[in-house]
C-alpha atoms as a PDB file:
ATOM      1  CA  UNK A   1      -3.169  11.752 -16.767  1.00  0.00           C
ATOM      2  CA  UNK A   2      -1.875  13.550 -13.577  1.00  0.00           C
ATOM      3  CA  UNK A   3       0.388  12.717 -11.319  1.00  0.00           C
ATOM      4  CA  UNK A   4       0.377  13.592  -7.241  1.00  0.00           C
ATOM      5  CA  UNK A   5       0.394  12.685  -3.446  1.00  0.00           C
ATOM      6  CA  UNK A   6      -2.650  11.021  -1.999  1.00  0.00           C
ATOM      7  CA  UNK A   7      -3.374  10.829   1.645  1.00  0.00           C
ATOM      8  CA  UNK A   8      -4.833   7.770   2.905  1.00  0.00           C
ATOM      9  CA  UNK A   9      -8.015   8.410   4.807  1.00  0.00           C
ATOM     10  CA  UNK A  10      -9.427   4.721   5.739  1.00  0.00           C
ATOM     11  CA  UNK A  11      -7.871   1.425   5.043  1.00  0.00           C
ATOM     12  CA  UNK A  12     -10.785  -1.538   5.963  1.00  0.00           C
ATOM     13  CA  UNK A  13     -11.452  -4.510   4.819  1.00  0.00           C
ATOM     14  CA  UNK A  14     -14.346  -5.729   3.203  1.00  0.00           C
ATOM     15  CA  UNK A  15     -14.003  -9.222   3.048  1.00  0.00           C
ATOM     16  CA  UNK A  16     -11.175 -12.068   3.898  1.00  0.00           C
ATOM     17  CA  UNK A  17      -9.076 -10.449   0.934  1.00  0.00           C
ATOM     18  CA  UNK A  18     -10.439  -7.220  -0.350  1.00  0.00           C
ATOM     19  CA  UNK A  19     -10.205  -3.840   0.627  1.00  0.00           C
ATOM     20  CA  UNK A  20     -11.148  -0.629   0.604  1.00  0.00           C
ATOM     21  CA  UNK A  21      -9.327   2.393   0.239  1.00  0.00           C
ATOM     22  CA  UNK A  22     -10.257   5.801   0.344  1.00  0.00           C
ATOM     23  CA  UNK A  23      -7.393   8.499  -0.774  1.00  0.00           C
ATOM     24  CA  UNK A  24      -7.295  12.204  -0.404  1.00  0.00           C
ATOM     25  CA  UNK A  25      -5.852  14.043  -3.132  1.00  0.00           C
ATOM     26  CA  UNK A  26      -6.310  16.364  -6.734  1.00  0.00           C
ATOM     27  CA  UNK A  27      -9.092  14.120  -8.236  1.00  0.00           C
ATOM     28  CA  UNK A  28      -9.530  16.581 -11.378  1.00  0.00           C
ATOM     29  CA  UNK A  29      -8.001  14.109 -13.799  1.00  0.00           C
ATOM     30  CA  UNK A  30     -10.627  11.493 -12.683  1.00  0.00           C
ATOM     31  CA  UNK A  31     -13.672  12.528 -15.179  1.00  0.00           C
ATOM     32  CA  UNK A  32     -15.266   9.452 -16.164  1.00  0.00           C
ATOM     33  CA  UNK A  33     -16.239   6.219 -14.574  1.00  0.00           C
ATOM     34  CA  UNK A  34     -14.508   3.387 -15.314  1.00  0.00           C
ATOM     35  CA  UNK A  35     -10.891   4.820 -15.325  1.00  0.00           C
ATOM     36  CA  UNK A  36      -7.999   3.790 -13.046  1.00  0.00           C
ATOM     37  CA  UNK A  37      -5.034   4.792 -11.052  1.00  0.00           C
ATOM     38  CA  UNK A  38      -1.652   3.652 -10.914  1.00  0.00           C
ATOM     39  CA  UNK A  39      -0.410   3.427  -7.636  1.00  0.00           C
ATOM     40  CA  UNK A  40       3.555   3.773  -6.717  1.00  0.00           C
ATOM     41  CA  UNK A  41       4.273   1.152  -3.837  1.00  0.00           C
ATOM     42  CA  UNK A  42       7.846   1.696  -1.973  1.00  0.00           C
ATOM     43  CA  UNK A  43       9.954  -1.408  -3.152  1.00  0.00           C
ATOM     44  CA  UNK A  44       7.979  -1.860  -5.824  1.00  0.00           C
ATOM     45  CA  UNK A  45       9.281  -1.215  -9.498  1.00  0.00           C
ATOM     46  CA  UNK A  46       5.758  -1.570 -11.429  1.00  0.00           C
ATOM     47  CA  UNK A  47       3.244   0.589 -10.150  1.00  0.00           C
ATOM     48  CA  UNK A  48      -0.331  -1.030  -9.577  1.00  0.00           C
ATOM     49  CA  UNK A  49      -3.150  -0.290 -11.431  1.00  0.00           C
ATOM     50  CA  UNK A  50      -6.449   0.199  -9.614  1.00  0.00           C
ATOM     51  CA  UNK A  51      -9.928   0.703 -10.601  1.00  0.00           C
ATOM     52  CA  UNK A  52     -11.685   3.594  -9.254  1.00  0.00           C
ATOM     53  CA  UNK A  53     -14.637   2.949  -7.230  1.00  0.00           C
ATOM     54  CA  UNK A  54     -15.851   6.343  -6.634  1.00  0.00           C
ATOM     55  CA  UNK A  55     -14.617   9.935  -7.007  1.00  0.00           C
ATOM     56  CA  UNK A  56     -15.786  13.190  -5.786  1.00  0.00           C
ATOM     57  CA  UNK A  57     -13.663  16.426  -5.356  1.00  0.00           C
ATOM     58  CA  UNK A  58     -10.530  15.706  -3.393  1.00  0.00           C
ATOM     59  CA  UNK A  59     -11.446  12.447  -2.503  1.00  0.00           C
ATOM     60  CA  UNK A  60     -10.899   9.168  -4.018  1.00  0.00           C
ATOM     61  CA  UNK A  61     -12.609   5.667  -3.130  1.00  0.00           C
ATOM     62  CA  UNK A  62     -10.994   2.171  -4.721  1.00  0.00           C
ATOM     63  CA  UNK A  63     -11.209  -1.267  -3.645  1.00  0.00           C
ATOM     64  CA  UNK A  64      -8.500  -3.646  -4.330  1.00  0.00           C
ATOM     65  CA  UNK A  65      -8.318  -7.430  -3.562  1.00  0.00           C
ATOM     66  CA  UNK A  66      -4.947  -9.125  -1.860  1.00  0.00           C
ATOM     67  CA  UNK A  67      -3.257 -11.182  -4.572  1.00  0.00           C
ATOM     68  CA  UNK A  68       0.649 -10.529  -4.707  1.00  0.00           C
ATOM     69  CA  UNK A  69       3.074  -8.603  -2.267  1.00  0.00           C
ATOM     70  CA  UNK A  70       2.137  -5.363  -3.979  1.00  0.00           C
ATOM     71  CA  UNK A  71      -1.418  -5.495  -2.612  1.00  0.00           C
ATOM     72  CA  UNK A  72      -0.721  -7.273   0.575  1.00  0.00           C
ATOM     73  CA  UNK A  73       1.986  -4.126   1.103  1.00  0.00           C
ATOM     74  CA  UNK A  74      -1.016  -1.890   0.346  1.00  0.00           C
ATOM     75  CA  UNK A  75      -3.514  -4.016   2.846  1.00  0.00           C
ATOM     76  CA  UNK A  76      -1.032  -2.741   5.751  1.00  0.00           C
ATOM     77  CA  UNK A  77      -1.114   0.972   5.000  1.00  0.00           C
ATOM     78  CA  UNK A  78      -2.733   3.162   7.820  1.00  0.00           C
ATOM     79  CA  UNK A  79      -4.230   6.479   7.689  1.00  0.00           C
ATOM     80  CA  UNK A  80      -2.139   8.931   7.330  1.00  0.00           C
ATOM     81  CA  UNK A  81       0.513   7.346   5.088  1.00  0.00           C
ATOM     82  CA  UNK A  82       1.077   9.109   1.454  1.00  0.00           C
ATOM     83  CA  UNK A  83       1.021   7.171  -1.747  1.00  0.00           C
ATOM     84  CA  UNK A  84       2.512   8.601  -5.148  1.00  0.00           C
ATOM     85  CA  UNK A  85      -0.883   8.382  -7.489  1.00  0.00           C
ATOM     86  CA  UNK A  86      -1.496   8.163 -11.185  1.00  0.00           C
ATOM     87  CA  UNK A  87      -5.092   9.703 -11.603  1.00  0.00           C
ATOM     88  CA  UNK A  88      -6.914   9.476 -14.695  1.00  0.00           C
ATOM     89  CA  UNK A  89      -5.655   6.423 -16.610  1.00  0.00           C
ATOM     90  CA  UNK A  90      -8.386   4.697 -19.209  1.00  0.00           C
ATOM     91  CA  UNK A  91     -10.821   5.579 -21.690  1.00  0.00           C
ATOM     92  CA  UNK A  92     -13.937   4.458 -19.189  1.00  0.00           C
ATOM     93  CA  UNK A  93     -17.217   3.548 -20.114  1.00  0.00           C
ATOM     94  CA  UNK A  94     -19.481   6.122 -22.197  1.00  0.00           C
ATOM     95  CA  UNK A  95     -22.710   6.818 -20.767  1.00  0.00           C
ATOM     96  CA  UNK A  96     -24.581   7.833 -23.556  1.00  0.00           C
ATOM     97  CA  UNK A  97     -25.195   4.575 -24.966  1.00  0.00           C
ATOM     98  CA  UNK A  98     -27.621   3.233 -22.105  1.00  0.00           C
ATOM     99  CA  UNK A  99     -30.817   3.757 -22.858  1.00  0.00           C
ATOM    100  CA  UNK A 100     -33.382   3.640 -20.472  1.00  0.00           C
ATOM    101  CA  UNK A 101     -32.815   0.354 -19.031  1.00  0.00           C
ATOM    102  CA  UNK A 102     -29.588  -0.495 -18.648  1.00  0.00           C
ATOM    103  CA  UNK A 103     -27.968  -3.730 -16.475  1.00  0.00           C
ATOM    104  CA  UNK A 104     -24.654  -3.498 -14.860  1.00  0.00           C
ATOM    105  CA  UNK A 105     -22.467  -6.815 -14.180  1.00  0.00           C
ATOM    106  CA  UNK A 106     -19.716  -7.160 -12.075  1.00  0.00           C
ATOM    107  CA  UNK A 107     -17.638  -9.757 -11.381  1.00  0.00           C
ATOM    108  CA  UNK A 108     -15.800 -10.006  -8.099  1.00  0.00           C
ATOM    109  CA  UNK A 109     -13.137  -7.544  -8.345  1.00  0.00           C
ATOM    110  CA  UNK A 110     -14.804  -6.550 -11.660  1.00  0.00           C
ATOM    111  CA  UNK A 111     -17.354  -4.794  -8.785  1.00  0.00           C
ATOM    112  CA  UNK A 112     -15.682  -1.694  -7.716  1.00  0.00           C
ATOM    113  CA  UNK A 113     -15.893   0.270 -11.441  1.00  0.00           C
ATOM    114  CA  UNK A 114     -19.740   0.193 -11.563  1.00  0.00           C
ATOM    115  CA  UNK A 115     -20.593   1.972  -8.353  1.00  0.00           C
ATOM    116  CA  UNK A 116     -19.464   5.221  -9.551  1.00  0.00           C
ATOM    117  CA  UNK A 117     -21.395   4.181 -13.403  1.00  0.00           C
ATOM    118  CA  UNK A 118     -24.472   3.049 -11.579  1.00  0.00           C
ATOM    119  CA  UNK A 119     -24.806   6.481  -8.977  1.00  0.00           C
ATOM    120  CA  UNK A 120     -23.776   8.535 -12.341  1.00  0.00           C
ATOM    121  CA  UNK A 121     -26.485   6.562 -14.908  1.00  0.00           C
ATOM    122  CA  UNK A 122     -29.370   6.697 -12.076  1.00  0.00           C
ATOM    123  CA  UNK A 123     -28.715  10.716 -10.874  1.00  0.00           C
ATOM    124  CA  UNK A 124     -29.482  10.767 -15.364  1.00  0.00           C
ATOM    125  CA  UNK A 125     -32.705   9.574 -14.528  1.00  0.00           C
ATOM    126  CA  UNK A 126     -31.591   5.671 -15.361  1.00  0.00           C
ATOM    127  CA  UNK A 127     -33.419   2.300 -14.436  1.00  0.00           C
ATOM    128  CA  UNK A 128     -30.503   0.213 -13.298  1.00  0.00           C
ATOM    129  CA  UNK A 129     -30.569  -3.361 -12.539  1.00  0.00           C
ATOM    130  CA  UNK A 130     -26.994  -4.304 -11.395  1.00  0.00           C
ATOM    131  CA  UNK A 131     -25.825  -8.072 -11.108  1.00  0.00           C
ATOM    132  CA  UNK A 132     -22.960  -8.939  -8.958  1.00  0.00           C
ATOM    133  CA  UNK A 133     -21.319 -12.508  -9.408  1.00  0.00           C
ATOM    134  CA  UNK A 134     -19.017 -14.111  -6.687  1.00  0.00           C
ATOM    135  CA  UNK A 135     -18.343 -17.778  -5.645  1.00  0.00           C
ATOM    136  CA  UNK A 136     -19.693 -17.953  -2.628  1.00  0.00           C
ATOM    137  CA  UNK A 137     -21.154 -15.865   0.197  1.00  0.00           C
ATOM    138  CA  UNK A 138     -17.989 -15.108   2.347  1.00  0.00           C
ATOM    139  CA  UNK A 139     -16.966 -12.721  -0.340  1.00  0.00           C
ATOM    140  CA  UNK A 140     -19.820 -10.764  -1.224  1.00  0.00           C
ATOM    141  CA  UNK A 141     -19.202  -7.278  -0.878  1.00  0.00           C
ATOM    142  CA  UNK A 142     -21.030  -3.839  -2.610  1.00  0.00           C
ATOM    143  CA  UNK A 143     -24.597  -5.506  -2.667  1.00  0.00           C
ATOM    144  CA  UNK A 144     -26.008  -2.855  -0.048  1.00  0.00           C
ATOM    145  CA  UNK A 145     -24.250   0.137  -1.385  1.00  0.00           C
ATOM    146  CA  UNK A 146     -25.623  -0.319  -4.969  1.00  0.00           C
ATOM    147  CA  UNK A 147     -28.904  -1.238  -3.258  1.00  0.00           C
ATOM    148  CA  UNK A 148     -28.415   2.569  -1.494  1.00  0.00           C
ATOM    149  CA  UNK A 149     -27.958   4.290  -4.868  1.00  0.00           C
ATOM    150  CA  UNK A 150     -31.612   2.971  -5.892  1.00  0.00           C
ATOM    151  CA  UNK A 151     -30.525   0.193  -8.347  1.00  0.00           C
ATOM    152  CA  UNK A 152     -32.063  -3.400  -8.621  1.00  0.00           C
ATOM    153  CA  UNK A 153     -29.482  -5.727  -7.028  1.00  0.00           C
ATOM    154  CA  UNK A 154     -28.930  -9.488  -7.842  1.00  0.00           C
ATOM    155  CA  UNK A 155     -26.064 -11.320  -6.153  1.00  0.00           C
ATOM    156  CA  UNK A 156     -24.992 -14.506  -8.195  1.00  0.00           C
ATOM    157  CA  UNK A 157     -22.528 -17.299  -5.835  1.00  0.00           C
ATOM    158  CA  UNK A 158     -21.038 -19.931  -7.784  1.00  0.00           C
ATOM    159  CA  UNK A 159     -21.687 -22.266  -5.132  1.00  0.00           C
ATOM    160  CA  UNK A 160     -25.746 -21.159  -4.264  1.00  0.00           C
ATOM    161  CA  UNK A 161     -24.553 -20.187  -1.043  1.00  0.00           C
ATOM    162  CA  UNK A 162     -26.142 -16.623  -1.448  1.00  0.00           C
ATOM    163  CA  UNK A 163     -28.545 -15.181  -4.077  1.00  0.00           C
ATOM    164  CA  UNK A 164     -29.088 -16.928  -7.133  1.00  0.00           C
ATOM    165  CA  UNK A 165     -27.023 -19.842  -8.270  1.00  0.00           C
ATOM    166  CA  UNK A 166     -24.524 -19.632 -10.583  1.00  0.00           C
ATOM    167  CA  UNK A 167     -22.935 -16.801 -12.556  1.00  0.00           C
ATOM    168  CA  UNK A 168     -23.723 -13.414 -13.502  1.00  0.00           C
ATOM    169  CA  UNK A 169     -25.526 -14.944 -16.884  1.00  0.00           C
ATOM    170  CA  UNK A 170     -27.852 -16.875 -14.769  1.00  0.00           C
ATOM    171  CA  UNK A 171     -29.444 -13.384 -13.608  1.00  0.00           C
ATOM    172  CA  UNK A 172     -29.641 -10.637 -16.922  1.00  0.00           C
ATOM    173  CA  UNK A 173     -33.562  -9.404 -16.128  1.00  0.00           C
ATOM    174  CA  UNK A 174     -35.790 -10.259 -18.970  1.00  0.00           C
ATOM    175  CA  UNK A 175     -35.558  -6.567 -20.935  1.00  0.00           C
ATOM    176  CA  UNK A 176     -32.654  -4.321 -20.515  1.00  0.00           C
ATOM    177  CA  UNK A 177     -31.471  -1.657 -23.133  1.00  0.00           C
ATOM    178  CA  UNK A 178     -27.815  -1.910 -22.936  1.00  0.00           C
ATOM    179  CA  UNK A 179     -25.095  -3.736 -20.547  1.00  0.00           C
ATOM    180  CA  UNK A 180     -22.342  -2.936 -19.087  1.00  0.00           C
ATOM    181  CA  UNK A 181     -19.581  -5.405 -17.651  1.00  0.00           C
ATOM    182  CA  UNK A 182     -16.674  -5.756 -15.755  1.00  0.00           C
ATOM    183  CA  UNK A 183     -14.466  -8.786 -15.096  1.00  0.00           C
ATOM    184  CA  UNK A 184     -12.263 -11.524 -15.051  1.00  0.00           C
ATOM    185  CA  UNK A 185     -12.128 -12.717 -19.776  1.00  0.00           C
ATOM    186  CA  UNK A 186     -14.161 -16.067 -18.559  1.00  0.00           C
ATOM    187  CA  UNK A 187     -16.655 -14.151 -17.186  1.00  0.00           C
ATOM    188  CA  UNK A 188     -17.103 -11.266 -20.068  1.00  0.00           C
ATOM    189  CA  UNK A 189     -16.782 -13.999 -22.893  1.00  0.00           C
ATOM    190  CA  UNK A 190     -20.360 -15.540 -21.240  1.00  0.00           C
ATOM    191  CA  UNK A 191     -21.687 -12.052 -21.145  1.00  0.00           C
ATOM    192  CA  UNK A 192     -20.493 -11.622 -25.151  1.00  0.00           C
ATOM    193  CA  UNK A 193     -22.509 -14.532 -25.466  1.00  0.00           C
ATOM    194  CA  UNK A 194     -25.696 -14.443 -23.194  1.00  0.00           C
ATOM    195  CA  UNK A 195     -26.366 -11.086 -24.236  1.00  0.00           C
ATOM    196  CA  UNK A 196     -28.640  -9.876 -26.946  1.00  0.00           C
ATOM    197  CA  UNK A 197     -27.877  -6.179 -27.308  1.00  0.00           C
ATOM    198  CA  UNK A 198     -24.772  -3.800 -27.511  1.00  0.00           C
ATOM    199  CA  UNK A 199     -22.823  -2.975 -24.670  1.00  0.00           C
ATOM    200  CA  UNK A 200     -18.966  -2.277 -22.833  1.00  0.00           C
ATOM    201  CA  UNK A 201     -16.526  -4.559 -21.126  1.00  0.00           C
ATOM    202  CA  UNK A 202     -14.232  -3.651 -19.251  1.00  0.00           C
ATOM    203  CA  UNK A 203     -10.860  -5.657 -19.096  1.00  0.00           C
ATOM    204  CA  UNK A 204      -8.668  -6.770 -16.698  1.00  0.00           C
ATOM    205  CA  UNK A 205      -5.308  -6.755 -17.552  1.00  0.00           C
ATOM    206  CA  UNK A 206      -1.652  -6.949 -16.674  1.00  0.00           C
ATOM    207  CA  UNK A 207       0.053  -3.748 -17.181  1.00  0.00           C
ATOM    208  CA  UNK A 208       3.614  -2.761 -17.541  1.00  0.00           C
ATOM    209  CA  UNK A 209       3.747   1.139 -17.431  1.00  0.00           C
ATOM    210  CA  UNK A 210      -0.070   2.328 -17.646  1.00  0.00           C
ATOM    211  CA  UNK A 211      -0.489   4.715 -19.939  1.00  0.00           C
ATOM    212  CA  UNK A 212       0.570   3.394 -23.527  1.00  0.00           C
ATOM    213  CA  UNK A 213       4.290   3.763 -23.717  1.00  0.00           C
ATOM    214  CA  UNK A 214       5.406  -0.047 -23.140  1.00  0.00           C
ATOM    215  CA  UNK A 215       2.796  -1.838 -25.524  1.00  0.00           C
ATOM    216  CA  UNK A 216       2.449  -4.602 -22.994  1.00  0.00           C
ATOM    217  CA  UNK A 217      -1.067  -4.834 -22.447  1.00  0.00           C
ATOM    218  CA  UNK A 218      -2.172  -4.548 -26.480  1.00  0.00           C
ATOM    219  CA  UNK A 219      -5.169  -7.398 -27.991  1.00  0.00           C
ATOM    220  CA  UNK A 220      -6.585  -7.336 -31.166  1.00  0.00           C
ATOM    221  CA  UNK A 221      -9.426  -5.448 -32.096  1.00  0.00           C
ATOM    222  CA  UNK A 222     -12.009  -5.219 -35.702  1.00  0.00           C
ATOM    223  CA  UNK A 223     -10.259  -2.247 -35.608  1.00  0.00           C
ATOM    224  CA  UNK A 224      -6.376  -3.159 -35.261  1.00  0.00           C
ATOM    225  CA  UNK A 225      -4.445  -3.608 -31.815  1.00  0.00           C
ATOM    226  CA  UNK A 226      -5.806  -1.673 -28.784  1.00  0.00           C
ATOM    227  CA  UNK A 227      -3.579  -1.232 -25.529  1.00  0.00           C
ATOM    228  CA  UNK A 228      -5.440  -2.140 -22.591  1.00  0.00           C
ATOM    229  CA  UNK A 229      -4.270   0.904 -20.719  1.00  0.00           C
ATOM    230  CA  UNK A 230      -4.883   3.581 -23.243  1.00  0.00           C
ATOM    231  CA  UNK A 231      -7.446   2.841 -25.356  1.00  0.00           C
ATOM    232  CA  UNK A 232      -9.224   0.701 -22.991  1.00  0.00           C
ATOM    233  CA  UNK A 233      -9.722  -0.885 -20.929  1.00  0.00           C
ATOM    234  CA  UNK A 234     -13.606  -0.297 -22.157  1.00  0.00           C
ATOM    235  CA  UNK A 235     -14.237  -1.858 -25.332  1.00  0.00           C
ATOM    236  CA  UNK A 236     -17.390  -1.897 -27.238  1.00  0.00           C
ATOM    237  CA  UNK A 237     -18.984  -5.291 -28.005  1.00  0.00           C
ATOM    238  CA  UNK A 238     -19.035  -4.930 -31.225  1.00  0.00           C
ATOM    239  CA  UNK A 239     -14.978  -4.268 -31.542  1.00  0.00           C
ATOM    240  CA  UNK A 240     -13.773  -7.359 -29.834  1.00  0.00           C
ATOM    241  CA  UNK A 241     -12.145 -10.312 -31.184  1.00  0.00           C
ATOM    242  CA  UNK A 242     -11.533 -13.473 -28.616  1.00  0.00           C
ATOM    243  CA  UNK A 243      -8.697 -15.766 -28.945  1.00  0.00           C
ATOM    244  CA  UNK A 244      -9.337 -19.408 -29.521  1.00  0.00           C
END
């Protein structure tokens, strides 16, 4: 974990209520994908955590969606402005596991995190299919950039307004070799179930510090309690255990 001033570069949106961010800065502590930040808002006693879309040296990409005040505060920051960063939070997802084949899915805001998996697993050599699962068309977002990096795209709307109807289980291809998920517990309890080999979800969680010292974010594990934050939020398939 490191902690430092990042300049905001570009502030757009993407869609109605998500947007992206992209923050210059020390990115060192960032060495895995799936990881997050926790970002220091003025006002703001909690920091928010964010998942981090993309890294490369000195420059940091994430892509947040407008739910509270903290977010909407964030929506109306310009270029220029400074934020007070947590880099390097999370365990993130382990690449070796993937096989040959592996499929990606993402779940509206549960997008962002596999960009910077997908670019990493294809420049290994990787055959990616990635499946990205929103409700309807409007807020779609990612589908060409992961299309860019060379992976197999399938959009998923709730509503069969774009893509293929229904959710991200609708779509797994026929043959993959491992799977990796992020998004909202509905959506990664389906996956636990459609899916017939190993793989690593990520969670979404509320979070109280960030980094382990306030126990808030802790579930139960084959293994004993887990914090969300610190040990996760990637969890192996095998390890989790879903309330009733």
């Amino acid at each position: 974990m490191k902690q430092g001033f990042f300049e905001i570069v570009k502030n757009v949106a993407l869609t109605a209520d998500v947007y992206k961010m992209e923050l210059a800065g020390d990115t060192s502590a960032v060495t895995v994908p799936g990881q997050f930040v926790n970002i220091k808002l003025e006002g703001k006693f909690l920091r928010r955590p964010i998942s981090v879309n993309d890294c490369t040296d000195g420059l940091l990409t994430i892509i947040y969606k407008v739910v509270g005040e903290g977010t909407a505060q964030m929506a109306g920051m310009q270029a220029g402005e400074k934020l007070d960063v947590l880099t390097g939070l999370g365990n993130g997802y382990d690449l070796s596991a993937a096989g040959d084949h592996p499929v990606l899915l993402g779940g509206g805001v549960g997008v962002p995190p596999l960009y910077m998996l997908a670019k990493q697993l294809i420049a290994a050599g990787k055959t990616v299919s990635v499946v990205l699962g929103f409700n309807k068309a409007s807020e779609v977002f990612y589908e060409q950039e992961f299309r860019a990096l060379g992976a197999h795209v399938t959009v998923t709307t709730v509503d069969g307004s774009m893509g293929v109807k229904g959710f991200v289980t609708d779509a797994l291809p026929e043959s993959y070799t491992y799977f990796y998920t992020c998004g909202p517990e509905p959506m990664l309890k389906a996956v636990y179930g459609a899916t017939d080999t190993s793989g690593q979800m990520s969670f979404e969680e509320r979070m109280g510090c960030g980094f382990g010292a306030c126990m808030g974010c802790s579930c139960k594990t084959l293994t004993g309690y887990k914090r969300i934050c610190k040990e996760g939020p990637v969890m192996r398939k095998e390890e989790i255990l879903w309330e009733n």
